[in-house]
Protein backbone atom coordinates (compact mmCIF):
# COMPACT_ATOMS: atom_id res chain seq x y z
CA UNK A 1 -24.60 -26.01 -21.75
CA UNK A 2 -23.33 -22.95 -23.38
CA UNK A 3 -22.91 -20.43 -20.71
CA UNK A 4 -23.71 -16.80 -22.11
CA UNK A 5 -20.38 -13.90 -22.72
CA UNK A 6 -20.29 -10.96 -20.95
CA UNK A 7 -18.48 -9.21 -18.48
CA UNK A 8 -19.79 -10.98 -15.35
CA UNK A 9 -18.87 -14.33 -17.29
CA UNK A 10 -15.56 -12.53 -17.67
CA UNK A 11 -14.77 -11.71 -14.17
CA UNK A 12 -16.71 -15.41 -12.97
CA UNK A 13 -13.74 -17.33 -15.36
CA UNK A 14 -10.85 -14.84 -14.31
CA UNK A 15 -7.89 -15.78 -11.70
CA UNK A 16 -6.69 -14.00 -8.93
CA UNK A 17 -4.31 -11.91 -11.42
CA UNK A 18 -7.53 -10.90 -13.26
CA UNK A 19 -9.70 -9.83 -10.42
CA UNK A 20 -6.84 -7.92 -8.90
CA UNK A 21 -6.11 -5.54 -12.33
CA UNK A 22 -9.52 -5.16 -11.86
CA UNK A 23 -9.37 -4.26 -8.54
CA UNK A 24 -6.37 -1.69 -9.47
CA UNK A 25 -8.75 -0.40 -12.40
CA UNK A 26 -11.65 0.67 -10.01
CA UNK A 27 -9.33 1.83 -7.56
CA UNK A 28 -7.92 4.34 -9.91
CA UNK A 29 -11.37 5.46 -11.32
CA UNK A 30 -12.88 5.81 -7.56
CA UNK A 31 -10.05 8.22 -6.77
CA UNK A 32 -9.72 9.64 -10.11
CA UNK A 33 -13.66 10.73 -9.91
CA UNK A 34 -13.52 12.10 -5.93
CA UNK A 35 -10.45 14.07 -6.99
CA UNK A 36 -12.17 15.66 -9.66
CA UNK A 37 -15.95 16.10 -8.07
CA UNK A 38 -13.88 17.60 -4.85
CA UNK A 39 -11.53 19.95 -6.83
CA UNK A 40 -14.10 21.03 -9.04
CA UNK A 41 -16.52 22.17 -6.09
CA UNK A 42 -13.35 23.51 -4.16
CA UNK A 43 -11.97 25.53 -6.98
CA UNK A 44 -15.64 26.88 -7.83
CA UNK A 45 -15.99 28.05 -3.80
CA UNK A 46 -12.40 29.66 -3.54
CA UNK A 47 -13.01 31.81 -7.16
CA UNK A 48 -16.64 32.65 -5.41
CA UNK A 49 -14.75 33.90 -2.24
CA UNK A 50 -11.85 35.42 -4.29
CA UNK A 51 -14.18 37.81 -6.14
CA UNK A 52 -16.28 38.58 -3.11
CA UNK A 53 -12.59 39.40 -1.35
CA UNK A 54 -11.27 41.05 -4.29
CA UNK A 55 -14.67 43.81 -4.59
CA UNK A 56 -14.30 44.23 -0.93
CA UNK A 57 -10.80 45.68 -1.23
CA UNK A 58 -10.46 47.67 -4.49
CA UNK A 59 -14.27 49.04 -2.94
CA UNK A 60 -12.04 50.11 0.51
CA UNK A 61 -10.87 54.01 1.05
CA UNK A 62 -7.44 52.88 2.42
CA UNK A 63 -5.26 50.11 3.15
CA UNK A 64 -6.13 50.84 6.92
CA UNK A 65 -9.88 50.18 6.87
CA UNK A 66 -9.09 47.04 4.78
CA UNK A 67 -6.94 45.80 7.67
CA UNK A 68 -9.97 46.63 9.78
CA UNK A 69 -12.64 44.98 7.67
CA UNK A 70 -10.34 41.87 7.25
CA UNK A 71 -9.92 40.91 10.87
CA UNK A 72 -13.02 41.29 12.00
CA UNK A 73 -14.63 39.37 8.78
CA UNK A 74 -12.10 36.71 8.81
CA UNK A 75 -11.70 35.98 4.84
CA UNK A 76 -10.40 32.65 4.04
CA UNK A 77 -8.96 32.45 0.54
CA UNK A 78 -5.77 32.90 -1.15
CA UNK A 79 -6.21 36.52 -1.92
CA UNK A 80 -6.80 37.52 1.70
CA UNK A 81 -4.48 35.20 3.17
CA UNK A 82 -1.62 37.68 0.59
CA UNK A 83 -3.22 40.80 1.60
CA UNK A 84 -3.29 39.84 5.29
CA UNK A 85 0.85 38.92 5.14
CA UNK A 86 1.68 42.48 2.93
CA UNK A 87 -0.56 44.03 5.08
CA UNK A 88 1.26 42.76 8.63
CA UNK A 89 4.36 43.89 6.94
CA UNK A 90 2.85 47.12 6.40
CA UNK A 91 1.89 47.74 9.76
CA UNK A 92 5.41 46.51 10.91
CA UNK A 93 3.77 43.98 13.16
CA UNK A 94 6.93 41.55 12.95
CA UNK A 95 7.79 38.83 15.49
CA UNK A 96 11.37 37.66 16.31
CA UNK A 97 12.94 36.82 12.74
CA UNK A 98 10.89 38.58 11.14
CA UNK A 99 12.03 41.60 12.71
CA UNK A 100 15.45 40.86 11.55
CA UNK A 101 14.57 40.05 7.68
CA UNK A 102 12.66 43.35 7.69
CA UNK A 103 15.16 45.43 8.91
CA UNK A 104 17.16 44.49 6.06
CA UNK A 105 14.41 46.75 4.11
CA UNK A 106 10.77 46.44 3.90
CA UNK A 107 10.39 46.25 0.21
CA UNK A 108 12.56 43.12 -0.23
CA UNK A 109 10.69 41.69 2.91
CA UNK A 110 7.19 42.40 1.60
CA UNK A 111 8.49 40.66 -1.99
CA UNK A 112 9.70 38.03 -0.06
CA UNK A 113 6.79 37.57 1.77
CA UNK A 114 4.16 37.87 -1.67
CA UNK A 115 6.30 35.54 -3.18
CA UNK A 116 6.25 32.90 -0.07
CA UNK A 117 2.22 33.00 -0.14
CA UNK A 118 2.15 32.26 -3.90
CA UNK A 119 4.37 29.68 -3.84
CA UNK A 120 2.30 27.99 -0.90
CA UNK A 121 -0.93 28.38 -2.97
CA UNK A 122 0.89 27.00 -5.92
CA UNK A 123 1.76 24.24 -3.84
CA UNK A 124 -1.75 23.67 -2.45
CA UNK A 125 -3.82 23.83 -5.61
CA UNK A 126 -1.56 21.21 -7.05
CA UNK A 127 -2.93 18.70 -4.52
CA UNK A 128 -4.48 15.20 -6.35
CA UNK A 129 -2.78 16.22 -9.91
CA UNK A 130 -0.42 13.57 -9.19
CA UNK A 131 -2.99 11.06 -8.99
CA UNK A 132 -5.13 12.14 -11.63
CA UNK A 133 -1.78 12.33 -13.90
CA UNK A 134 -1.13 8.61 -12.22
CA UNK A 135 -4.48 7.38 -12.93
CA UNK A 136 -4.52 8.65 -16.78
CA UNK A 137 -0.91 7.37 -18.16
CA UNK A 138 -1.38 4.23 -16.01
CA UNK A 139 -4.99 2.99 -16.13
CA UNK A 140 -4.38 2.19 -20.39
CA UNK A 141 -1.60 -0.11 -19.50
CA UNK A 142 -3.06 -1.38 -16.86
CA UNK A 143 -5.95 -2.45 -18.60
CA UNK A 144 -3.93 -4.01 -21.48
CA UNK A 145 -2.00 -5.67 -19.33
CA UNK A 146 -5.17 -7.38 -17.54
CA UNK A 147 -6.15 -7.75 -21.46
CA UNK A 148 -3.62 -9.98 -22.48
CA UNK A 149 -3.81 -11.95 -18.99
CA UNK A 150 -7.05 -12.73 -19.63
CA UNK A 151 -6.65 -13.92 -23.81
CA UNK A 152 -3.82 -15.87 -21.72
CA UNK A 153 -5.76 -17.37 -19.38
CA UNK A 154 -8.75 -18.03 -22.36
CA UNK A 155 -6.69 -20.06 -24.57
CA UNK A 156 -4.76 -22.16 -21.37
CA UNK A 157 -8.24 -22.98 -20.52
CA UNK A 158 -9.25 -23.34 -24.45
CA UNK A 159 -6.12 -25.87 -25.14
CA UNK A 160 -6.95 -27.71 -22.06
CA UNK A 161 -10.44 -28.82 -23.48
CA UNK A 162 -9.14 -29.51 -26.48
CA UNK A 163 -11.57 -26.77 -28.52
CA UNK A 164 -10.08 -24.69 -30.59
CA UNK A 165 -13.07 -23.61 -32.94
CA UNK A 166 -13.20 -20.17 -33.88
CA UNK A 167 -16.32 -20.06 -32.18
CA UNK A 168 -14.79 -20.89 -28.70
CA UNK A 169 -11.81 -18.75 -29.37
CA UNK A 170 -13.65 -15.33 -29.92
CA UNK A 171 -15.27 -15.67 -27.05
CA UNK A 172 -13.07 -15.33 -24.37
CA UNK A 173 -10.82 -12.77 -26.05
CA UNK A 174 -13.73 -10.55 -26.86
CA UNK A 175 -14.38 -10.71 -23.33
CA UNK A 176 -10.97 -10.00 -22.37
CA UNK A 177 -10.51 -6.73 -24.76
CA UNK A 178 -13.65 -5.34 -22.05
CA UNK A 179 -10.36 -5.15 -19.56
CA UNK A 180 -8.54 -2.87 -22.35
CA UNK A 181 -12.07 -0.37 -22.49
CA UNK A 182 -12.31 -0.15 -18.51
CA UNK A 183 -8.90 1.12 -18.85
CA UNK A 184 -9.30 3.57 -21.02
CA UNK A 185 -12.51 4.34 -18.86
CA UNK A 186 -10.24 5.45 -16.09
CA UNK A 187 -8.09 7.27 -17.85
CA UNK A 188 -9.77 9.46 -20.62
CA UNK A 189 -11.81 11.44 -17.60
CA UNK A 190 -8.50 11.73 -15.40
CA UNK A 191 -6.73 12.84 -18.07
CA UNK A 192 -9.38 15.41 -19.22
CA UNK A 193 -9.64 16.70 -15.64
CA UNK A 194 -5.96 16.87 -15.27
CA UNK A 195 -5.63 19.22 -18.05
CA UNK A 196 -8.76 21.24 -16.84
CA UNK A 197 -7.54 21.65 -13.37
CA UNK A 198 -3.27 22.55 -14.85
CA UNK A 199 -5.05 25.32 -17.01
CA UNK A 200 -7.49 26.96 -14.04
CA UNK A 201 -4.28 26.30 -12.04
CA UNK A 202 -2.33 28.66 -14.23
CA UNK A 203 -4.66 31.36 -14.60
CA UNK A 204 -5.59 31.36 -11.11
CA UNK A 205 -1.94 31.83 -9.87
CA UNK A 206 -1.55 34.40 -12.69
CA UNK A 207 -4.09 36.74 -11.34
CA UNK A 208 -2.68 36.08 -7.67
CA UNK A 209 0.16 37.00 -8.93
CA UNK A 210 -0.74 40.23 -10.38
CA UNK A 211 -2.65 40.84 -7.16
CA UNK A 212 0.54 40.90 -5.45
CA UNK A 213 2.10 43.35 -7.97
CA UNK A 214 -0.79 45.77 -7.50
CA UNK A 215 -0.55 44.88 -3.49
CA UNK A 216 3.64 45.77 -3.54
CA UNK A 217 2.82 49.27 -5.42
CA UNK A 218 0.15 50.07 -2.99
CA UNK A 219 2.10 49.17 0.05
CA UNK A 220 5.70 50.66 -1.38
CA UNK A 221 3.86 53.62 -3.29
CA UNK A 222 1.45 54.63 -0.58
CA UNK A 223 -1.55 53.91 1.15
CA UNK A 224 -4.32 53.53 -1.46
CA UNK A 225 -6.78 56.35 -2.05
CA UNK A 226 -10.38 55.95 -3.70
């Protein structure tokens, strides 16, 4: 009897090599879609906190009562973590080395400094792009590749029974192009995430970075006034 196409026949007629591209495929997509639901929620949180952080100190009569209102409110986002470094160097609270580097002149320290915090926020809000970047250059070859495994496997199995009818050739390779469409599946959402995160990325460490400008002229220009 003629069993019915589909996908689940698909997967039921595969081989090992079949099942484990698939395998790869959902692999991909599972990571590919955590990366981008937990970045998305974790980027929208820190920009919340950032602009709560950021009114808090431009709204601040000095540099002094922001050091106040920042330890005792314990901010926790890139922009406070930046203002609470400039703002140790300000006070000349250094510890061992630290000492030493800022003795060689506190406005090269404090752009040292700046510049050390953006690069480690830089380096932390790249987290996952690799495997988003991963999962949407791979995932179309990997589904090809499970593609023409499984028109391979179709037509072994085709010659074997000795029925090569159109009919009982378009079968299987339809069914085996559904290996090509998971793959692109996978890889058009990583890839559309992966440019969405790079671009909020790059504006984000722009305005940290002009944040530290405006934190350097406060700090080497004088304490800030309202």
């Amino acid at each position: 009897m003629e069993n019915s196409l589909g996908f689940a026949h698909f997967i039921a007629q595969s081989d090992a090599v079949g099942r484990a591209v698939l395998i790869v495929l959902l692999l991909l997509s599972v990571a590919s879609w955590y990366l981008i639901i937990t970045k998305t929620i974790a980027n929208l949180a820190a920009k919340k906190r950032a602009d709560t952080f950021l009114k808090q100190f431009w709204e601040a009569s000095s540099l002094q009562e922001m050091q106040v209102t920042m330890g005792e409110g314990g901010e926790s986002n890139a922009f406070a973590e930046l203002a609470r470094q400039a703002l140790q160097v300000n006070s000349g609270h250094q510890r061992g080395a630290e000492k030493l580097l800022a003795a060689g002149g506190i406005s090269e320290y404090l752009t040292r400094v700046l510049r050390n915090g953006i690069e480690q926020e830089a380096a932390s809000v790249e987290s996952g792009l690799t495997v988003l970047a991963s999962a949407g250059s791979a995932a179309p070859f990997v589904g090809l590749f499970g593609t023409v495994w499984g028109i391979y496997h179709a037509l072994v199995q085709i010659g074997m029974s000795g029925q090569g009818t159109l009919d009982k050739v378009a079968g299987p390779v339809g069914e085996a192009l559904i290996m090509t469409a998971v793959g692109l599946a996978v890889a058009i959402p990583a890839v559309l995430a992966y440019n969405s995160f790079t671009r909020r990325n790059r504006l984000w460490l722009s305005r940290l970075d002009n944040f530290a400008h405006d934190l350097y002229a406060l700090i080497t220009l004088g304490d800030k006034k309202i």
